[in-house]
N, C-alpha and C. Protein backbone atom coordinates (compact mmCIF):
# COMPACT_ATOMS: atom_id res chain seq x y z
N UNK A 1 76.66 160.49 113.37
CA UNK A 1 77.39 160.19 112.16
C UNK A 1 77.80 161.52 111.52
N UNK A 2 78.61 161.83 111.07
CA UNK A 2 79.30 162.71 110.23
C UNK A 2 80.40 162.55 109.07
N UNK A 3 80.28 163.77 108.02
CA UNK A 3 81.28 163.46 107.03
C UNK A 3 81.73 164.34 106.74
N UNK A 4 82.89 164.57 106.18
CA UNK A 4 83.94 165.35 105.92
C UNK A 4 84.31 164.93 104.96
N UNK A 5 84.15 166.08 103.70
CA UNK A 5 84.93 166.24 102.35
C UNK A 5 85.86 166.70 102.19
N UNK A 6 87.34 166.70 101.86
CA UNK A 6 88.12 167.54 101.66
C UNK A 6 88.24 167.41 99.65
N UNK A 7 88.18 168.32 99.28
CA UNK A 7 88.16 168.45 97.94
C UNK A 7 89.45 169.75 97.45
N UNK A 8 90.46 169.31 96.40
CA UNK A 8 91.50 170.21 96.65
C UNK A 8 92.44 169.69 95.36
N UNK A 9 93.15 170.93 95.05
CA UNK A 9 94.19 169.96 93.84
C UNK A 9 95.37 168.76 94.32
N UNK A 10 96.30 168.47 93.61
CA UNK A 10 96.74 167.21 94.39
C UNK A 10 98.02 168.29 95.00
N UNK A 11 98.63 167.66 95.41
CA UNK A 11 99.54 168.13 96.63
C UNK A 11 99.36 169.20 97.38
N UNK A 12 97.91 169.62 97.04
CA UNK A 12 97.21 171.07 98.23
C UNK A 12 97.32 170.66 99.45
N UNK A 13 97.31 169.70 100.35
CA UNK A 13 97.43 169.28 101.61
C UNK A 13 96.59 168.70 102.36
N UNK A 14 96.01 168.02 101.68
CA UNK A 14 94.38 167.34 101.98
C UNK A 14 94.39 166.54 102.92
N UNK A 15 95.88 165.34 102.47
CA UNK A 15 95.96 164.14 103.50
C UNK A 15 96.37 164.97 104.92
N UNK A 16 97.55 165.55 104.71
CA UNK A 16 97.89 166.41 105.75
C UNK A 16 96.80 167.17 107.02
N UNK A 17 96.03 167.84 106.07
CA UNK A 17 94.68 168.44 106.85
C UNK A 17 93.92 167.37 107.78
N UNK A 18 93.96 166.21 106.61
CA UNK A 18 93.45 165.00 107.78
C UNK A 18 93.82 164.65 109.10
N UNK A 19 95.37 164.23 108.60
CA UNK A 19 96.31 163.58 109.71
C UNK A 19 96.02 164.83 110.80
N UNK A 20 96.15 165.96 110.55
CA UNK A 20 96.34 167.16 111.72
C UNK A 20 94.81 167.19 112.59
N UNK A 21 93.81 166.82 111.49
CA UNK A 21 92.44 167.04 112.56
C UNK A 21 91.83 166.28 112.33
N UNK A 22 91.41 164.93 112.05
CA UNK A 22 90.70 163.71 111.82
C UNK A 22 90.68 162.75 111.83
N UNK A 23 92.36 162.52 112.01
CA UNK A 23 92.79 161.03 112.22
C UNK A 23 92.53 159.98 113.33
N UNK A 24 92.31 160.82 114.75
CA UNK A 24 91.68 160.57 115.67
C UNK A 24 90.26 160.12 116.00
N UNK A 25 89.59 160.45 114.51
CA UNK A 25 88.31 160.43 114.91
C UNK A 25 87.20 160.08 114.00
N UNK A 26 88.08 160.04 112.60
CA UNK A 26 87.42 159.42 111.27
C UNK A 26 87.93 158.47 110.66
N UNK A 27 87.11 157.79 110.08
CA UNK A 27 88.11 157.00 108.68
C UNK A 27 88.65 157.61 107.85
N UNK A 28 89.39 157.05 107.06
CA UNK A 28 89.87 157.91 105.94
C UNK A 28 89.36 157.42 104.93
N UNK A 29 88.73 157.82 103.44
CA UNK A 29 88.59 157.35 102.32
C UNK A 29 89.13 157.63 101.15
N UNK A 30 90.10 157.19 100.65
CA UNK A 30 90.51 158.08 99.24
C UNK A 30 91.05 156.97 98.46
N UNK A 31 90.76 157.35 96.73
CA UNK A 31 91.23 156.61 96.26
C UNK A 31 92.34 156.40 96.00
N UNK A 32 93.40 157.37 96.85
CA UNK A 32 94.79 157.05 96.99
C UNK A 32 95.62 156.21 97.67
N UNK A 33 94.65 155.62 98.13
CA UNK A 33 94.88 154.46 99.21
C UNK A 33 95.18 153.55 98.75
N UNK A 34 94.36 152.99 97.16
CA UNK A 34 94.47 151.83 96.93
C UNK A 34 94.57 152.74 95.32
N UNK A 35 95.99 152.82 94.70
CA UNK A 35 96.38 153.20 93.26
C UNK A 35 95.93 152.15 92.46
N UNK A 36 96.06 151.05 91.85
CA UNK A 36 96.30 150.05 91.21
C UNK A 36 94.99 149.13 91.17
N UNK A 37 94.03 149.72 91.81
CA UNK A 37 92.71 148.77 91.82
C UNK A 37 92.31 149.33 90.68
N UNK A 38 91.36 148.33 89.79
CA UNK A 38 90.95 148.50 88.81
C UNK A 38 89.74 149.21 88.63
N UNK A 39 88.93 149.34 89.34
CA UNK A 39 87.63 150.20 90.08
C UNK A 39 87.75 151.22 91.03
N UNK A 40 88.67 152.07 91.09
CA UNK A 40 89.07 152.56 92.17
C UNK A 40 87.65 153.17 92.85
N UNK A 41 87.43 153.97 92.07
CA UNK A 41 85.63 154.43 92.59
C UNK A 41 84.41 153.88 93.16
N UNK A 42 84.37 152.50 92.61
CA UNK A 42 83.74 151.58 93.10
C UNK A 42 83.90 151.32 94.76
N UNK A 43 85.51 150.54 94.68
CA UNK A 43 85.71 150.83 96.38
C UNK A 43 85.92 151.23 96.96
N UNK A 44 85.59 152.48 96.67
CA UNK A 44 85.81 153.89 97.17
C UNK A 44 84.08 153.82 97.82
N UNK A 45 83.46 153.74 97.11
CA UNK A 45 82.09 153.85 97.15
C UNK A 45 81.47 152.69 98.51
N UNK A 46 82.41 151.84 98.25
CA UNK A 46 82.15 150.99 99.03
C UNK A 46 82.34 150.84 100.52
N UNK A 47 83.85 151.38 100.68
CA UNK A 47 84.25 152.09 101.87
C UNK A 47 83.67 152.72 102.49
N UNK A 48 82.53 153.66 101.77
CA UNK A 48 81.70 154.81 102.31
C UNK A 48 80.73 154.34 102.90
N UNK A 49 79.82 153.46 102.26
CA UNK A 49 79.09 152.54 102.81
C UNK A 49 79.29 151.82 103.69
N UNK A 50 80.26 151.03 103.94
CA UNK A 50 80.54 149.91 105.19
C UNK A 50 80.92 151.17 106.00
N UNK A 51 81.23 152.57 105.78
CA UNK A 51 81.43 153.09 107.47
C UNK A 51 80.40 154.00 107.73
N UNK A 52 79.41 154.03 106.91
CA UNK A 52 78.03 154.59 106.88
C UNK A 52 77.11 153.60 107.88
N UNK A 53 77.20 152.36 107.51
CA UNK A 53 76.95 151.59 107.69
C UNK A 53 76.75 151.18 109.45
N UNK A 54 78.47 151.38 110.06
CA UNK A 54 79.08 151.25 111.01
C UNK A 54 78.78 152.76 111.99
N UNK A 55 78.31 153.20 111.19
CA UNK A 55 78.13 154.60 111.81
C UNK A 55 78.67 155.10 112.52
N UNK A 56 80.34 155.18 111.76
CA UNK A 56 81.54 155.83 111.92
C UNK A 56 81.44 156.85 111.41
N UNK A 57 82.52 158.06 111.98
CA UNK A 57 82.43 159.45 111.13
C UNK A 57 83.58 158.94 110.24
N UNK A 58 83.77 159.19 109.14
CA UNK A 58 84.11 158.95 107.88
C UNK A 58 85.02 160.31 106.95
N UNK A 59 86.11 160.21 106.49
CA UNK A 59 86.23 161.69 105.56
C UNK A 59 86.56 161.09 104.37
N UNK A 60 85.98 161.88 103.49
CA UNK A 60 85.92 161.44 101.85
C UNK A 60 86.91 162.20 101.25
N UNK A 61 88.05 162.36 100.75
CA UNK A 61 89.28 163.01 99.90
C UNK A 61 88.96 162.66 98.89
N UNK A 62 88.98 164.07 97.97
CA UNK A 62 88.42 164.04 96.79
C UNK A 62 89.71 164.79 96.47
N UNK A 63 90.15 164.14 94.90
CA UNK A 63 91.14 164.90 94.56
C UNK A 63 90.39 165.67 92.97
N UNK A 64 91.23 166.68 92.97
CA UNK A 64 91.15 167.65 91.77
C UNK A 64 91.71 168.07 90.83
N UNK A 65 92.07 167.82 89.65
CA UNK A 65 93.10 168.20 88.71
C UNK A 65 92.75 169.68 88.46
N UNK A 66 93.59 170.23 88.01
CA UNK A 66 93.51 171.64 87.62
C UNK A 66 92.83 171.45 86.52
N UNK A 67 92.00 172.61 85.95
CA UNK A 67 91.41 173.11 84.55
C UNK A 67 92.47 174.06 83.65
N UNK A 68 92.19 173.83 82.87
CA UNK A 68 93.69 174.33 81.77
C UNK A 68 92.68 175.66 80.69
């Protein structure tokens, strides 16, 4: 089992980094996947679990706003 964080501001290239080396071989998790859910974190959280679970390798995209 393995996981992969990518943590980064938004349009730094995170999904990109994925698609180029992980897509083959992880899930993807982000809460950009699903905009409009009302919990986004929640099934975010949840995602992580069912492929924890499955004992899939998994990557978690974490996004970052800048500090001002």
């Amino acid at each position: 089992m393995e996981l992969a964080i990518l943590i980064g501001l938004q349009a730094s290239g995170k999904s990109t980094f994925y698609r180029e080396r992980f897509a083959s071989t992880h899930v993807h998790v982000s809460k950009d996947l699903f905009p409009n859910a009302r919990k986004p974190q929640q099934r975010q959280g949840k995602m992580i679990a069912e492929a924890l679970a499955a004992g899939l390798h998994h990557l978690h995209h974490v996004r970052r706003h800048p500090v001002a």
